[in-house]
N, C-alpha and C. Protein backbone atom coordinates (compact mmCIF):
# COMPACT_ATOMS: atom_id res chain seq x y z
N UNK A 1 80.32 138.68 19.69
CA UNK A 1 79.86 137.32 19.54
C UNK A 1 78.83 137.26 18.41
N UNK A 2 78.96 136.66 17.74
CA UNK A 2 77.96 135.60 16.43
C UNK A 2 77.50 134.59 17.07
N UNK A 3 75.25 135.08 16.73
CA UNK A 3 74.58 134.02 17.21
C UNK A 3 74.05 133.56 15.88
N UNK A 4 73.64 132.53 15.93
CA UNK A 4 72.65 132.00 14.86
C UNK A 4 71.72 131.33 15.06
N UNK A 5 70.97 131.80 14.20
CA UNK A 5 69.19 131.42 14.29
C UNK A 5 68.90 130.89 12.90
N UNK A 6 68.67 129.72 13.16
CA UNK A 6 68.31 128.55 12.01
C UNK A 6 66.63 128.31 11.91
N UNK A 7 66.09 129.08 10.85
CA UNK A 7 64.59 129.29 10.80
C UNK A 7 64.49 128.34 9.46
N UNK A 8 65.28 128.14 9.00
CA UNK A 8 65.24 127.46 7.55
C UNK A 8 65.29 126.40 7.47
N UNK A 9 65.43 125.07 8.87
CA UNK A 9 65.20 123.90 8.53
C UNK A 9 64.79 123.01 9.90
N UNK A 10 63.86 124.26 10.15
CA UNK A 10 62.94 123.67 11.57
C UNK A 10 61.49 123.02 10.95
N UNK A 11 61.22 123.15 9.10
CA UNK A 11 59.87 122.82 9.05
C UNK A 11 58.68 123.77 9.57
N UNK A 12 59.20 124.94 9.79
CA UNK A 12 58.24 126.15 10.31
C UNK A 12 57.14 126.66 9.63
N UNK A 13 56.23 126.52 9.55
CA UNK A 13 55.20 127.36 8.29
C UNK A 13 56.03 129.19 8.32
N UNK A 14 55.70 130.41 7.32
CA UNK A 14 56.04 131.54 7.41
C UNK A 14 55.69 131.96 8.11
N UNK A 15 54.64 132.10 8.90
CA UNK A 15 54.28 133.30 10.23
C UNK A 15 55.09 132.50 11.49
N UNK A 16 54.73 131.10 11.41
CA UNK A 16 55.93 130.73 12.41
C UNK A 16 57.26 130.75 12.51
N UNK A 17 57.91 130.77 11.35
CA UNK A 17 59.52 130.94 11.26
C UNK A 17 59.42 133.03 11.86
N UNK A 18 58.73 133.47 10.95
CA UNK A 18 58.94 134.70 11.38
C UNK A 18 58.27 135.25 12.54
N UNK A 19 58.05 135.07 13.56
CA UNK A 19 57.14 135.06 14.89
C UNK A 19 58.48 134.55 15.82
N UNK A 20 58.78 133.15 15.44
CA UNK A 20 60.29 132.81 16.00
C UNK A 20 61.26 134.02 15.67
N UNK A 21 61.46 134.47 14.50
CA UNK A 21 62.32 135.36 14.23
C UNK A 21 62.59 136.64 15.27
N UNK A 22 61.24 137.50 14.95
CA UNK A 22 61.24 138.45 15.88
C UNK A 22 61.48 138.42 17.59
N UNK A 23 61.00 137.62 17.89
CA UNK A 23 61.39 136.88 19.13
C UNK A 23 62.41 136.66 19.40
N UNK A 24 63.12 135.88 18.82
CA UNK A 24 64.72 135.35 19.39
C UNK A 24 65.51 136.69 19.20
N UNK A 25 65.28 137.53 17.91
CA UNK A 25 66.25 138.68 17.73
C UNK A 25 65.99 139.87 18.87
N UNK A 26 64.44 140.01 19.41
CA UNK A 26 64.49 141.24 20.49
C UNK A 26 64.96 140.40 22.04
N UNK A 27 64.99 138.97 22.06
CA UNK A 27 65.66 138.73 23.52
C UNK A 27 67.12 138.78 22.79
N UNK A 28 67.74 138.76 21.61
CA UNK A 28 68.84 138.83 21.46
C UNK A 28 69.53 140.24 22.16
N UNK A 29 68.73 141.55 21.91
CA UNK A 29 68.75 142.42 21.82
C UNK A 29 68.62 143.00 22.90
N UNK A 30 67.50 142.63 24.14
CA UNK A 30 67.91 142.74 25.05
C UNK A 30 68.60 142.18 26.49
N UNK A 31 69.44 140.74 25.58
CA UNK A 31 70.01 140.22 26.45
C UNK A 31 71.73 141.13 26.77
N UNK A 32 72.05 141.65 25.12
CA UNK A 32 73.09 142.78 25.20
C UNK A 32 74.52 141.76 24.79
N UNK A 33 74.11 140.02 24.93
CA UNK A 33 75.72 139.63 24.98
C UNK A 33 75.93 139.44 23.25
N UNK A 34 75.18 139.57 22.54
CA UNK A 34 75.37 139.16 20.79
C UNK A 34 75.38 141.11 20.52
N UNK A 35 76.85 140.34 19.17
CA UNK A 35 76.81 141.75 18.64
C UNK A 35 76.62 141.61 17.11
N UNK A 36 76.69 140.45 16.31
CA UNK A 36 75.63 139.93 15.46
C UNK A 36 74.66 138.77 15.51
N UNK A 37 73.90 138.22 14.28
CA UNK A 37 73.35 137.51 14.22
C UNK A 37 73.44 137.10 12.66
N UNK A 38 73.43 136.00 12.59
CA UNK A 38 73.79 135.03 11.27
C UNK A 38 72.36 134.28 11.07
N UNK A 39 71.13 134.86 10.39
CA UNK A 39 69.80 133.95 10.33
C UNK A 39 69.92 132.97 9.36
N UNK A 40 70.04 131.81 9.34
CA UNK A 40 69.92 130.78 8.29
C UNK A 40 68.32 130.57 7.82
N UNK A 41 67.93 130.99 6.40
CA UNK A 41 66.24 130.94 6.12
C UNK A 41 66.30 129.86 4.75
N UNK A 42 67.19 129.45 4.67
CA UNK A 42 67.33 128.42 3.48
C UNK A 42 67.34 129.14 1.58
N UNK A 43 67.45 128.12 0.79
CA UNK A 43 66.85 128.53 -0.34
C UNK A 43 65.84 128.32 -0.66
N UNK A 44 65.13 126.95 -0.30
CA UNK A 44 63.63 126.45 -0.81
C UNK A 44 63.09 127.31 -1.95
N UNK A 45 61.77 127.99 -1.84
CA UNK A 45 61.11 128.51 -2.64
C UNK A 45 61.53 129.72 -2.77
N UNK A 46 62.34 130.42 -1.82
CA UNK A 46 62.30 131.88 -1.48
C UNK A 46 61.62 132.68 -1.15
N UNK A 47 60.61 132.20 -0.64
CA UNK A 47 59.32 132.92 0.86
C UNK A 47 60.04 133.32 1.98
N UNK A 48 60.80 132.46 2.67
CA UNK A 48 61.34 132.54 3.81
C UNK A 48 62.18 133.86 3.90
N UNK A 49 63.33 133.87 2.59
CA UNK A 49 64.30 134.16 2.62
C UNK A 49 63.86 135.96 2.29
N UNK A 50 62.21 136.04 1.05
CA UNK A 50 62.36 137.67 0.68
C UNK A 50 61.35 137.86 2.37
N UNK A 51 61.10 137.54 3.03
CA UNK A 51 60.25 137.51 4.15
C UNK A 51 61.44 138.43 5.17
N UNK A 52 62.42 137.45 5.50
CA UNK A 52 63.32 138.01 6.19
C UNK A 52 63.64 139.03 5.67
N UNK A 53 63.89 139.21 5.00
CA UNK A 53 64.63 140.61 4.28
C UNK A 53 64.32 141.32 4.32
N UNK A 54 62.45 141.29 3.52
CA UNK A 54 61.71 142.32 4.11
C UNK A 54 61.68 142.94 5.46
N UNK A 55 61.75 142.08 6.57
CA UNK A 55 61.33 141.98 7.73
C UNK A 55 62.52 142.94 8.37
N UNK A 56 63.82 142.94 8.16
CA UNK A 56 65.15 143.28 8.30
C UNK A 56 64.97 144.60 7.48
N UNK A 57 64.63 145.45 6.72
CA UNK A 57 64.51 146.67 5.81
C UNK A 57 63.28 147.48 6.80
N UNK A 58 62.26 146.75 7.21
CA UNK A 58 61.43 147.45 7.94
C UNK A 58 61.72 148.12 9.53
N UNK A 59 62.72 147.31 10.10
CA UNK A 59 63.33 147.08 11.21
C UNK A 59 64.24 148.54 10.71
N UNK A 60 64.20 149.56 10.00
CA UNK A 60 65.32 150.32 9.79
C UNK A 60 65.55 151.05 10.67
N UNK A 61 66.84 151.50 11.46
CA UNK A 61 67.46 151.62 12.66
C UNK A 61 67.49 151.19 13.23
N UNK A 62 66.97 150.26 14.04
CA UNK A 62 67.12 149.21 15.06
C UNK A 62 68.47 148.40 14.81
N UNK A 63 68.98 148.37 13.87
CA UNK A 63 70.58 147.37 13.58
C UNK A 63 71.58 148.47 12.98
N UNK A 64 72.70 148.02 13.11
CA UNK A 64 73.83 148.79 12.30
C UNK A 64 73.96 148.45 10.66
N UNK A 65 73.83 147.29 10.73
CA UNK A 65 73.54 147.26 9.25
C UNK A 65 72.84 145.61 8.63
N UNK A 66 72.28 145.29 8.20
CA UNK A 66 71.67 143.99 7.39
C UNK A 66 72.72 143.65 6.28
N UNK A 67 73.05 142.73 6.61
CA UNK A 67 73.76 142.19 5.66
C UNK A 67 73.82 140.66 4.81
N UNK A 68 73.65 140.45 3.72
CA UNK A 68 72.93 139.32 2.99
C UNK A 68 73.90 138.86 2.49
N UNK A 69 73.62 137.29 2.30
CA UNK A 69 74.69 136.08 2.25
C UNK A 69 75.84 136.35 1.39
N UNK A 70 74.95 136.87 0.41
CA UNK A 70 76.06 136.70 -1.26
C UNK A 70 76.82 138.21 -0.82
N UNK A 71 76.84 138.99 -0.26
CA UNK A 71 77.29 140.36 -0.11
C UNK A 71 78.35 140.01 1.07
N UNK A 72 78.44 138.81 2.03
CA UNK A 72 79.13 139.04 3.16
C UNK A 72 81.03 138.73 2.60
N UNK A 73 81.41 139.54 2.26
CA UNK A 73 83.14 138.95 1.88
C UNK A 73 84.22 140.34 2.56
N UNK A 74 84.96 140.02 2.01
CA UNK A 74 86.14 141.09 2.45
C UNK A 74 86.08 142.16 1.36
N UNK A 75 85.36 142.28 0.85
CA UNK A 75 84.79 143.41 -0.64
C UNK A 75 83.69 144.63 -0.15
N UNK A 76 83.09 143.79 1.05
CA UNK A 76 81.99 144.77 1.86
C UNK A 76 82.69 145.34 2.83
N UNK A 77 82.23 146.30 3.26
CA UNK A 77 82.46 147.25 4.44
C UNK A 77 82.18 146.89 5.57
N UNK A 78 80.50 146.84 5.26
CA UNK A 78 79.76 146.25 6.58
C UNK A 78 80.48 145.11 7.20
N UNK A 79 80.58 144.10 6.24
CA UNK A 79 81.24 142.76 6.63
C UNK A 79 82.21 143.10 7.68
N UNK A 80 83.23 143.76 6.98
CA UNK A 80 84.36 143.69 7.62
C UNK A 80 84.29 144.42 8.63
N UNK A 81 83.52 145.38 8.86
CA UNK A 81 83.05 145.99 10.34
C UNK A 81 82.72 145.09 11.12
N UNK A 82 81.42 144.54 10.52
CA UNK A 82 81.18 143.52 11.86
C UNK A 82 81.89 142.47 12.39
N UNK A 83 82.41 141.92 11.24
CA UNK A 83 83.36 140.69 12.04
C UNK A 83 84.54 141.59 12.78
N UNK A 84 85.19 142.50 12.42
CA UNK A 84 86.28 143.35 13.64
C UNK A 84 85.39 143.52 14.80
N UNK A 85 84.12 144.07 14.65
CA UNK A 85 83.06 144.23 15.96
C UNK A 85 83.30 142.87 16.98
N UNK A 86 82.92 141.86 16.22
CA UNK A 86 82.47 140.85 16.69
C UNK A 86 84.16 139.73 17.43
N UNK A 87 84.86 140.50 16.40
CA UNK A 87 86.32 139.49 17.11
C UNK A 87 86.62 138.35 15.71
N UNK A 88 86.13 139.04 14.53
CA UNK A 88 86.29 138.20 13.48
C UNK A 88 86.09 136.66 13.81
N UNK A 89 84.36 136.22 13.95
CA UNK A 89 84.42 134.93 14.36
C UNK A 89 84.20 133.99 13.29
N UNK A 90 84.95 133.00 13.25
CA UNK A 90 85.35 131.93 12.85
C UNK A 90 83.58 131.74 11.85
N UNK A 91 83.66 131.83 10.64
CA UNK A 91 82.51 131.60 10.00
C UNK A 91 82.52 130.82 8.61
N UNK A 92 82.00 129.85 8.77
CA UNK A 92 82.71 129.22 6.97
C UNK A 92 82.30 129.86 5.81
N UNK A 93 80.66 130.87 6.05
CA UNK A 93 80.44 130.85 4.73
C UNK A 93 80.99 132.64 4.37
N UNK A 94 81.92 132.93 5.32
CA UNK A 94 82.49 134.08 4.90
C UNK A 94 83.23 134.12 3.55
N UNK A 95 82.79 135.10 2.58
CA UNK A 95 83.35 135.26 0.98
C UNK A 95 82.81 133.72 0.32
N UNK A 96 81.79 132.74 0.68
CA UNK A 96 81.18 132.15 -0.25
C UNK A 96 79.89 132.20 -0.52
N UNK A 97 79.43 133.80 -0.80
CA UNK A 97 78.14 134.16 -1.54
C UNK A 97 77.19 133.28 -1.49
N UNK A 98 76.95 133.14 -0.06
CA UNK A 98 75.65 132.19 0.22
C UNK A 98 74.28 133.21 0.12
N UNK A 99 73.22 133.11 -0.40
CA UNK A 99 72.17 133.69 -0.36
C UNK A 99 71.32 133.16 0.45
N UNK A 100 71.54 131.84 1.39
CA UNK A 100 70.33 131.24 1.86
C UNK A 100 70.40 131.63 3.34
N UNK A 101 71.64 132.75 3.72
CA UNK A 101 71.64 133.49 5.21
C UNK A 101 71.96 134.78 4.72
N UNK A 102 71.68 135.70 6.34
CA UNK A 102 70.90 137.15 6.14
C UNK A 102 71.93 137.50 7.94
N UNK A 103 72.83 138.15 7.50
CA UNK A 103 73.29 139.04 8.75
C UNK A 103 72.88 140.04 9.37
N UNK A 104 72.53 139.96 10.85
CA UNK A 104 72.28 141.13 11.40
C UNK A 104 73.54 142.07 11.88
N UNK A 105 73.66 143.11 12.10
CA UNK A 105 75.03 143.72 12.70
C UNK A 105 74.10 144.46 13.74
N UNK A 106 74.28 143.97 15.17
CA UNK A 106 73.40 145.33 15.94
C UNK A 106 74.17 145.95 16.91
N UNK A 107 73.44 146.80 17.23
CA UNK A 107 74.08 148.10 17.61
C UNK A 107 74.07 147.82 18.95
């Protein structure tokens, strides 16, 4: 299953989008029923978006792999792992190099 967490157009200041972040992703994590996560952080300024990223690189091992908007197509590996993981779910912005979402793949 593909969850998504829309931090990018709640109007959140940065410690609050990312405070929400960490939060929703460790009850994600130990609720056990998501086997990714699709974070929507927008384009705006690009605070949000190198925030997450960062935030997702620091997190190293805790996920199978991070995977970023413009990278998610049938050209990646990861991609295509996770959506077979996941039951290939129905996603529009699959292969249209969105940069303004950030995939989790977890383990």
């Amino acid at each position: 299953m593909l969850t998504i967490i829309d931090i990018g157009h709640k109007n959140f200041n940065l410690d609050k989008a990312m405070a929400v972040l960490g939060s929703e992703v460790s009850s994600l994590i130990f609720q056990g029923e998501s086997r990714a996560i699709k974070i929507i952080h927008g384009h705006g300024s690009g605070a949000l978006k190198y925030a997450v990223r960062e935030w997702c690189i620091e997190q190293k091992g805790r996920f199978k792999a991070v995977i970023f908007g413009e990278n998610y197509d049938m050209f990646d590996k990861d991609s295509m792992d996770m959506r077979s993981d996941c039951g290939l779910p129905d996603d529009k912005d699959f292969g249209r190099r969105n940069s303004a979402i950030t995939y989790i793949w977890l383990r």
